[in-house]
Protein backbone atom coordinates (compact mmCIF):
# COMPACT_ATOMS: atom_id res chain seq x y z
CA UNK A 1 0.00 0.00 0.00
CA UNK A 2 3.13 2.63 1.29
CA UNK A 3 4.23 1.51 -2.56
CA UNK A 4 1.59 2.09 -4.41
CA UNK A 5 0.82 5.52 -2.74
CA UNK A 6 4.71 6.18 -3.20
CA UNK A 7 4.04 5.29 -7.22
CA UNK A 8 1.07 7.23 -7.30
CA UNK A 9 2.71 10.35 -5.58
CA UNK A 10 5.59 10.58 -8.32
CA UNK A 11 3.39 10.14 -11.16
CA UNK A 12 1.67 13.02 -10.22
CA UNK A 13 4.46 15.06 -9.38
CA UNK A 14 5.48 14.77 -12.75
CA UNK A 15 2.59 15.11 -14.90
CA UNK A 16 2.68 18.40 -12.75
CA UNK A 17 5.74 19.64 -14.38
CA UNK A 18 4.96 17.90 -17.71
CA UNK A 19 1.84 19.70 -17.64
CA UNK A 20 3.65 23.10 -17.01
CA UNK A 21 6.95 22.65 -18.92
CA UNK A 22 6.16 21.32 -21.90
CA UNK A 23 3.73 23.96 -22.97
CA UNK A 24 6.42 26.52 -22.33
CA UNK A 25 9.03 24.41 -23.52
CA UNK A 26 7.53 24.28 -26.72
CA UNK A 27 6.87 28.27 -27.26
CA UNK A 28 10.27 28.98 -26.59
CA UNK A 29 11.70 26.25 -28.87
CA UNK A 30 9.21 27.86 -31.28
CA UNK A 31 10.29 31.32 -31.06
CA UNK A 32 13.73 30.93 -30.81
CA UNK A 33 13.78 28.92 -34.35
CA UNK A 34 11.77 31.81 -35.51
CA UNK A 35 14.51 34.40 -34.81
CA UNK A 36 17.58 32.06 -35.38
CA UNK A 37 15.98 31.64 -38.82
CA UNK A 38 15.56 34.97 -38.92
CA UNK A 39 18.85 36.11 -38.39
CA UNK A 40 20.51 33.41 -40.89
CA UNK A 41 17.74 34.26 -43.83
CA UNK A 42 18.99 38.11 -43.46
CA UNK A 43 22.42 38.58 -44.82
CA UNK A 44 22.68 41.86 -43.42
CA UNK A 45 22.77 40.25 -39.93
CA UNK A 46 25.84 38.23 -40.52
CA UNK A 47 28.18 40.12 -38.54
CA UNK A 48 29.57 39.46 -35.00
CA UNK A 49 27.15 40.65 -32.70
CA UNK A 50 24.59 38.85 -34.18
CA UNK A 51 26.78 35.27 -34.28
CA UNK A 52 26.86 36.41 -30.09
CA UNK A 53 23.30 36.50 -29.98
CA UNK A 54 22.77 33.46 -32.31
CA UNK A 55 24.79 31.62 -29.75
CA UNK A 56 22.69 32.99 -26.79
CA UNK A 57 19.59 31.93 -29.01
CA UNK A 58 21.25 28.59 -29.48
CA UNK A 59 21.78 28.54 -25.86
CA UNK A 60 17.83 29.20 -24.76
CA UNK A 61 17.26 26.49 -27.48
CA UNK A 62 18.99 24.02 -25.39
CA UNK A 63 17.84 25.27 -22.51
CA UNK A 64 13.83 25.15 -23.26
CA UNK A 65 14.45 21.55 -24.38
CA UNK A 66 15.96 20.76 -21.23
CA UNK A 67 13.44 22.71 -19.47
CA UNK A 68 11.05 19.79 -18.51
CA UNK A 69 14.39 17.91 -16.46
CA UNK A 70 15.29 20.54 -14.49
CA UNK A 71 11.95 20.65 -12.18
CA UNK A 72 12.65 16.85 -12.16
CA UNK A 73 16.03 17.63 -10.46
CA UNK A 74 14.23 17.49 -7.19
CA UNK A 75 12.43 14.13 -7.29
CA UNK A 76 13.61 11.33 -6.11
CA UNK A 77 14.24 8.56 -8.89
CA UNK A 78 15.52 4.73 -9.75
CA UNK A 79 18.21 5.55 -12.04
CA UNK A 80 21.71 4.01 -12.34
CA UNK A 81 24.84 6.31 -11.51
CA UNK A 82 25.77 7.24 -14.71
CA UNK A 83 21.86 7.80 -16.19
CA UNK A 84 21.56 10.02 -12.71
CA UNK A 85 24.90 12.26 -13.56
CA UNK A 86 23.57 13.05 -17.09
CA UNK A 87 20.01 13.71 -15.77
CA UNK A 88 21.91 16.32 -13.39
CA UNK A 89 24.87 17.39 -15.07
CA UNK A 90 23.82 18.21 -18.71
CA UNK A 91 20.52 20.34 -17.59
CA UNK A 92 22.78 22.02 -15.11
CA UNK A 93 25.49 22.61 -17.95
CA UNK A 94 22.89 24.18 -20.21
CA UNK A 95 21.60 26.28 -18.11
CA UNK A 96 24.98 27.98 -17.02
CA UNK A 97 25.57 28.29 -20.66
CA UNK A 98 22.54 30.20 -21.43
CA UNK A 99 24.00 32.16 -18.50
CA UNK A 100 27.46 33.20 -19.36
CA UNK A 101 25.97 33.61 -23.42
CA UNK A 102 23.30 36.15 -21.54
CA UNK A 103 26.35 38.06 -19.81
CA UNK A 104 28.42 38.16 -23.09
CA UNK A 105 25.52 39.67 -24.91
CA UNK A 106 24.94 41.97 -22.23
CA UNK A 107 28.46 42.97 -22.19
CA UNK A 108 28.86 43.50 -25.89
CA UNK A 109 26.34 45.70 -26.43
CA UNK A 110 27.06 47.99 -23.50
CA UNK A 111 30.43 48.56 -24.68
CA UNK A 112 29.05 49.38 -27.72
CA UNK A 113 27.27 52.20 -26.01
CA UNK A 114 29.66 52.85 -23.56
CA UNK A 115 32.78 53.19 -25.77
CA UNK A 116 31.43 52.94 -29.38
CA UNK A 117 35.54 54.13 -30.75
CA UNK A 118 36.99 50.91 -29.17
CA UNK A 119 33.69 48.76 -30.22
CA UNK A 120 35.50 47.36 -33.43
CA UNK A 121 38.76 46.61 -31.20
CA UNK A 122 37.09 44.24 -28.79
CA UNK A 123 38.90 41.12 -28.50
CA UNK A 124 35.25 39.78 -28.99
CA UNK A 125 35.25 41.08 -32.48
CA UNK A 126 39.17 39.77 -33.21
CA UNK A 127 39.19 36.35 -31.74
CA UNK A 128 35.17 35.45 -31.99
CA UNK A 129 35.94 31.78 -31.31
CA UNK A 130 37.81 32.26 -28.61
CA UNK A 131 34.64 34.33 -27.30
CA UNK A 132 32.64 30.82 -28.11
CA UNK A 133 34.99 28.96 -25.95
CA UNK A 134 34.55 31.40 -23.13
CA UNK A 135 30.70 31.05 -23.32
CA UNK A 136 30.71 27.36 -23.52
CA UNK A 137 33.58 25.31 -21.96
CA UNK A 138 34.03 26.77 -18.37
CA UNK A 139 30.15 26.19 -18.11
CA UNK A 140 30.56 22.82 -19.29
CA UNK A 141 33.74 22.22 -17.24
CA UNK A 142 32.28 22.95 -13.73
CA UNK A 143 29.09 21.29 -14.66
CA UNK A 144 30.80 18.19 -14.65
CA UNK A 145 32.84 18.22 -11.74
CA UNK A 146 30.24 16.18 -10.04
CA UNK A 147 31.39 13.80 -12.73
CA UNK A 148 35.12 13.85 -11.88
CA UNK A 149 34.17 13.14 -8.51
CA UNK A 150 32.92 16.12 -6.60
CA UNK A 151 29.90 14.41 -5.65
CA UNK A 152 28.22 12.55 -2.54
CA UNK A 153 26.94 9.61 -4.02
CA UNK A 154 28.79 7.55 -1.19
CA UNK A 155 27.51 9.51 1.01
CA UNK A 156 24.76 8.43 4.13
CA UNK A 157 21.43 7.79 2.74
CA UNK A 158 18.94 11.22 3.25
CA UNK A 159 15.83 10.88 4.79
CA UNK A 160 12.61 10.27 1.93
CA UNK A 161 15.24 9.36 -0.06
CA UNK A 162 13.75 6.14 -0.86
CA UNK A 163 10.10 7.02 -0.73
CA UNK A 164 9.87 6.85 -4.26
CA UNK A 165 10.87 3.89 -4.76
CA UNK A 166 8.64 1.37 -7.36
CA UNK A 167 8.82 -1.87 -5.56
CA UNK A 168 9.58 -3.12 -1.81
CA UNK A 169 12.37 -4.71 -3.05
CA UNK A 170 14.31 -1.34 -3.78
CA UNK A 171 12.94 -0.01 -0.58
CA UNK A 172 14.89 -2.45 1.23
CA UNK A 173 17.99 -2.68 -0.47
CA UNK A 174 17.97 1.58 -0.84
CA UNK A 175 20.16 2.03 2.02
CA UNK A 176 22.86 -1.02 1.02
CA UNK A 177 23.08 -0.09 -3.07
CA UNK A 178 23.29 3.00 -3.47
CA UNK A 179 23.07 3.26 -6.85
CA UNK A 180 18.91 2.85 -6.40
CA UNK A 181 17.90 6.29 -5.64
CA UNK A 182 18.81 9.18 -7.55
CA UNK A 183 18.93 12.12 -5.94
CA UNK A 184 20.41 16.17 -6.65
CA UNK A 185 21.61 15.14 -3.34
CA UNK A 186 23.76 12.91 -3.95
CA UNK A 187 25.28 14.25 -7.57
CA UNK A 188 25.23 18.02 -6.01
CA UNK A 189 27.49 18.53 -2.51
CA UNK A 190 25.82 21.50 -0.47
CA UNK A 191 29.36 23.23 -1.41
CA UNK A 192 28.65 22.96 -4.96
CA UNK A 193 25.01 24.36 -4.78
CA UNK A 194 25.89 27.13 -2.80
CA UNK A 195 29.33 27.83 -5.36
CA UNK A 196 27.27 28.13 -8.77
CA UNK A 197 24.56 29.99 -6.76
CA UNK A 198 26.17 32.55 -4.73
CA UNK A 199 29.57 32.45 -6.61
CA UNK A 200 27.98 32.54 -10.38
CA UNK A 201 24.42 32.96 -10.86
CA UNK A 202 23.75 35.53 -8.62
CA UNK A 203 26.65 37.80 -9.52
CA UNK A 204 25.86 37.38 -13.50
CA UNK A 205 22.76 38.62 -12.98
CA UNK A 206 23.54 41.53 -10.76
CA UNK A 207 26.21 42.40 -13.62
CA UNK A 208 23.34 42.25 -15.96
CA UNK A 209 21.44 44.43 -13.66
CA UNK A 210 24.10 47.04 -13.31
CA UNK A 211 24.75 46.82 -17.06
CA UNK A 212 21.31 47.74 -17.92
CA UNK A 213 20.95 50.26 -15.24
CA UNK A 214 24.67 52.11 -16.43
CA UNK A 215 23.36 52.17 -19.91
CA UNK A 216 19.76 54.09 -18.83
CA UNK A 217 22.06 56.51 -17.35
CA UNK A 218 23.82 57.10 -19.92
CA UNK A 219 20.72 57.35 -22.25
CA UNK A 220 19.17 59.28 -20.03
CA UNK A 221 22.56 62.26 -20.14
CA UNK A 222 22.57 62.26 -23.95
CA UNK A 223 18.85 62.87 -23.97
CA UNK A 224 19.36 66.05 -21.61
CA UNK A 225 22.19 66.78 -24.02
CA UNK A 226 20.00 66.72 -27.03
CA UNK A 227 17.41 68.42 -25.04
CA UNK A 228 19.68 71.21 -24.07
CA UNK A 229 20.70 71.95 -27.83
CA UNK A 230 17.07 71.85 -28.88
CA UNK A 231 16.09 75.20 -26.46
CA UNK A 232 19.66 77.13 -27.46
CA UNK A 233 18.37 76.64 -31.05
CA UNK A 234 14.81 77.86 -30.21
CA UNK A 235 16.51 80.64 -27.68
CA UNK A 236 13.46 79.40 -25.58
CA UNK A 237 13.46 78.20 -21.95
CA UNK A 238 10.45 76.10 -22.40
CA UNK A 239 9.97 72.81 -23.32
CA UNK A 240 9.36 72.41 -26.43
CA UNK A 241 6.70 69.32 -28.00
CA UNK A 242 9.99 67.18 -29.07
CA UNK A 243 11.51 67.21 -25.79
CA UNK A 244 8.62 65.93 -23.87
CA UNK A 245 8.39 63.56 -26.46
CA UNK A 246 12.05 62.38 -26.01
CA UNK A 247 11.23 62.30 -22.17
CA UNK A 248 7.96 59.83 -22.65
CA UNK A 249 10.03 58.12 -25.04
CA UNK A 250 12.85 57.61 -22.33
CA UNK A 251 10.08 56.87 -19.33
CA UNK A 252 8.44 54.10 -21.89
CA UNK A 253 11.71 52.72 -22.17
CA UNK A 254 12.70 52.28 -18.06
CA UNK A 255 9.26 51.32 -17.34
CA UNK A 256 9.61 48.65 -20.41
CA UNK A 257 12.95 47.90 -18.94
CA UNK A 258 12.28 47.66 -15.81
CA UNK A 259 9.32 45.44 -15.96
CA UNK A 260 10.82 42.74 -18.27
CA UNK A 261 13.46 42.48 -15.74
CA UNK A 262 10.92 41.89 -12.71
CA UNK A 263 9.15 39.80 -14.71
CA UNK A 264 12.20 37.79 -16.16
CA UNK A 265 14.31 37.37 -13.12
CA UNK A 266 12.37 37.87 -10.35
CA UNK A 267 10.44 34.69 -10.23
CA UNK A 268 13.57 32.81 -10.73
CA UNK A 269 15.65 34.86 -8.04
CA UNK A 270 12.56 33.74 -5.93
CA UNK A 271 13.13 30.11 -6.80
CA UNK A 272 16.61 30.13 -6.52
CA UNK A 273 16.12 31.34 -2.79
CA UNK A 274 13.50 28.96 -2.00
CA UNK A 275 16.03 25.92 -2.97
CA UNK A 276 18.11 27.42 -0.98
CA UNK A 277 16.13 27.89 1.78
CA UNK A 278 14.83 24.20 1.59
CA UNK A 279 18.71 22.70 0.94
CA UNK A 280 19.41 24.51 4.64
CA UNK A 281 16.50 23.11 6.02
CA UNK A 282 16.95 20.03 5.08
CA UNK A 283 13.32 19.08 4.00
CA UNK A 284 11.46 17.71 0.74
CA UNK A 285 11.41 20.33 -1.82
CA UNK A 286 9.29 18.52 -4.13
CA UNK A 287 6.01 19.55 -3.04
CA UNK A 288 3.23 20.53 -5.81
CA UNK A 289 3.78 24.73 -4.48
CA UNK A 290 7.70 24.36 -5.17
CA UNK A 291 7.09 22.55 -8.50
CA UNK A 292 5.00 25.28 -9.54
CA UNK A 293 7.43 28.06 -8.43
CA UNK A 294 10.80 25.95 -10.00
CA UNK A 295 8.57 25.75 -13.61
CA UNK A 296 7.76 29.59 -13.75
CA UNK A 297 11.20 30.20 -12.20
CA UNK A 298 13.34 28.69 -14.98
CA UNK A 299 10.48 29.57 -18.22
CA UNK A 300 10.75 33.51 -16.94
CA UNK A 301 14.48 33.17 -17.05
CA UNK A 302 14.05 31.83 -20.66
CA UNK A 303 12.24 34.15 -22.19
CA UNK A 304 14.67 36.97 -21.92
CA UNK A 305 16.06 36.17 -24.99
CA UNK A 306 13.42 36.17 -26.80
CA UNK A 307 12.57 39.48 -25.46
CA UNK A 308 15.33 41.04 -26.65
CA UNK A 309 15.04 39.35 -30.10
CA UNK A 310 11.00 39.86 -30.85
CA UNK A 311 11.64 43.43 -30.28
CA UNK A 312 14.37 43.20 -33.14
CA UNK A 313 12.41 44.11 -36.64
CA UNK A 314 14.84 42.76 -38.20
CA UNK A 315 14.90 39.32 -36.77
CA UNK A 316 11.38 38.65 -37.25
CA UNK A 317 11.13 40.75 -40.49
CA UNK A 318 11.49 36.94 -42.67
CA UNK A 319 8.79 35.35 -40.76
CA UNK A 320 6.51 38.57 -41.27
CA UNK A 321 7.06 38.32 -44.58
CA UNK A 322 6.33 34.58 -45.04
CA UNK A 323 2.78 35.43 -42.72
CA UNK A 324 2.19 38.24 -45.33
CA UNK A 325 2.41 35.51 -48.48
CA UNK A 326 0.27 33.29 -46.47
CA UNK A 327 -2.31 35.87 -45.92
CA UNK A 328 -2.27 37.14 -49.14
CA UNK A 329 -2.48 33.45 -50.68
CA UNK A 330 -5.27 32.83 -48.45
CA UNK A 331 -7.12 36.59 -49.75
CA UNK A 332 -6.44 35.41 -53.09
CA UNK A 333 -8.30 31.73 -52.84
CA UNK A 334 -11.24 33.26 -50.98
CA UNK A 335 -11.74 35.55 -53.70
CA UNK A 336 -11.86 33.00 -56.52
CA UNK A 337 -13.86 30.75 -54.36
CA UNK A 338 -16.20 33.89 -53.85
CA UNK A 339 -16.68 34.81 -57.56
CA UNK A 340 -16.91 31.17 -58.62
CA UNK A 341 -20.13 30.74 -56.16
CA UNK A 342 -21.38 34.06 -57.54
């Protein structure tokens, strides 16, 4: 009976995140081939900053097909040691390379603001593989340290760990073999989690943060510049229609701002803080609330890419096109269908 209700309780568990990923899973997938293709049907886009943000593209890519395992990281599974690394590792590897693509993005386009002269003389620009590299192996390399050995899979057996379990067989051998439950426990060392949180995560995105806010500032001095040169011309002191235009222009753009990042990354800093609150307290994070939370956690996180790139004319400006033939196609047959009843 404890099995079957064990059974039972996982099942649902994951439909729960099936039911929440995949849906979001898919739209990002969706969009993100939209702008990739996109980017590689427009010639004028082939240029360096757009191969960085093809790369971060490719990187969300990954990362919404991986989307559905990562809310699975915190159930408690039968899998063998090496099917339980991959199940934690790659996820975890995909993620922190959608991370560190994010912050080169970030970074290239606020020295482009910042210091348009030296823009061309990045060593971005000069050695762009070596900017691939960057992106993509030291994510990939600390990912797998719990492969190399940094793990606690020999460690003593956690309480619940072994709740899940499909037969009373595996319940009683789960605290001899240890390779019967799978748990972030045992791939992930409490060292670990809090390294890639508070040593990684956290300080990407509050370099993202200060990025973002630098470059208002900056916006916001060359639109009192221009706003200055407008009234000397005009000899006026008053404002004049353009320059309270420029200044709702500039508040659209904070407010727009500033809400995609609360929406983006505050649900996911919440997250982030709840697993850590949970990994101190020791207790089962796998509840249906925490599910919930971990699923709108990592899909806000996605969609920042695809923020940046549906507001892009020019990355979508292919697919609009290809709507625009449909539509007119579809005009056209109505028509003809029209006058031949007629």
């Amino acid at each position: 009976m404890m099995d079957h209700n064990s059974s039972r309780s996982l099942l649902s568990k994951e439909h729960l995140i099936y039911t929440i990923t995949v849906p979001l899973s898919t739209s990002i997938i969706l969009a993100n081939l939209l702008i990739i293709v996109g980017i590689i049907c427009n010639r004028q886009l082939h240029n360096t900053p757009n191969y960085f943000f093809l790369s971060l593209l490719v990187a969300d890519l990954c990362t919404g097909v991986a989307m559905p395992f990562i809310p699975l990281m915190g159930l408690n599974r039968d899998l063998s040691f090496s099917s339980c690394l991959l199940a934690h590792v790659f996820p975890n590897f995909l993620f922190l390379a959608f991370l560190f693509n994010l912050v080169m993005v970030h970074y290239e386009r606020f020295v482009c603001i910042v210091d348009p002269l030296h823009y061309n003389n990045l060593w971005m620009h000069r050695h762009f593989p070596l900017a691939l590299l960057v992106v993509w192996m030291p994510p990939l390399l600390f990912a797998s340290l719990p492969a190399f050995g940094w793990n606690d899979w020999t460690g003593p057996d956690w309480t619940h760990c072994c709740d899940n379990s499909q037969n009373l067989m595996l319940l009683s051998n789960c605290s001899v073999n240890k390779t019967i439950c799978c748990s972030y426990r045992r791939v992930f060392t409490n060292a670990f989690i809090y390294l890639e949180v508070y040593g990684i995560v956290l300080p990407a995105i509050v370099v993202i943060a200060a990025m973002i806010g630098h470059v208002l500032r900056i916006t916001r001095g060359q639109m009192k510049d221009i706003c200055r040169l407008h009234r000397a011309v005009d000899r006026g002191g008053q404002a004049s229609d353009q320059e309270q235009r420029l200044n709702l222009r500039y508040t659209r753009c904070v407010v727009a701002v500033s809400l995609t990042f609360l929406a983006c990354w505050v649900p996911y800093l919440i997250y982030m803080h709840i697993c850590i609150a949970f990994l101190i307290s020791d207790s089962n994070w796998s509840s249906p609330p925490h599910i919930v939370i971990s699923c709108i956690g990592i899909g806000s996180m996605a969609v920042v890419p695809l923020v940046l790139g549906l507001a892009n004319k020019q990355y979508t400006e292919p697919a609009c096109k290809l709507l625009q033939k449909f539509r007119d196609r579809w005009r056209r047959s109505t028509t003809v269908t029209e006058e031949v009843s007629l």
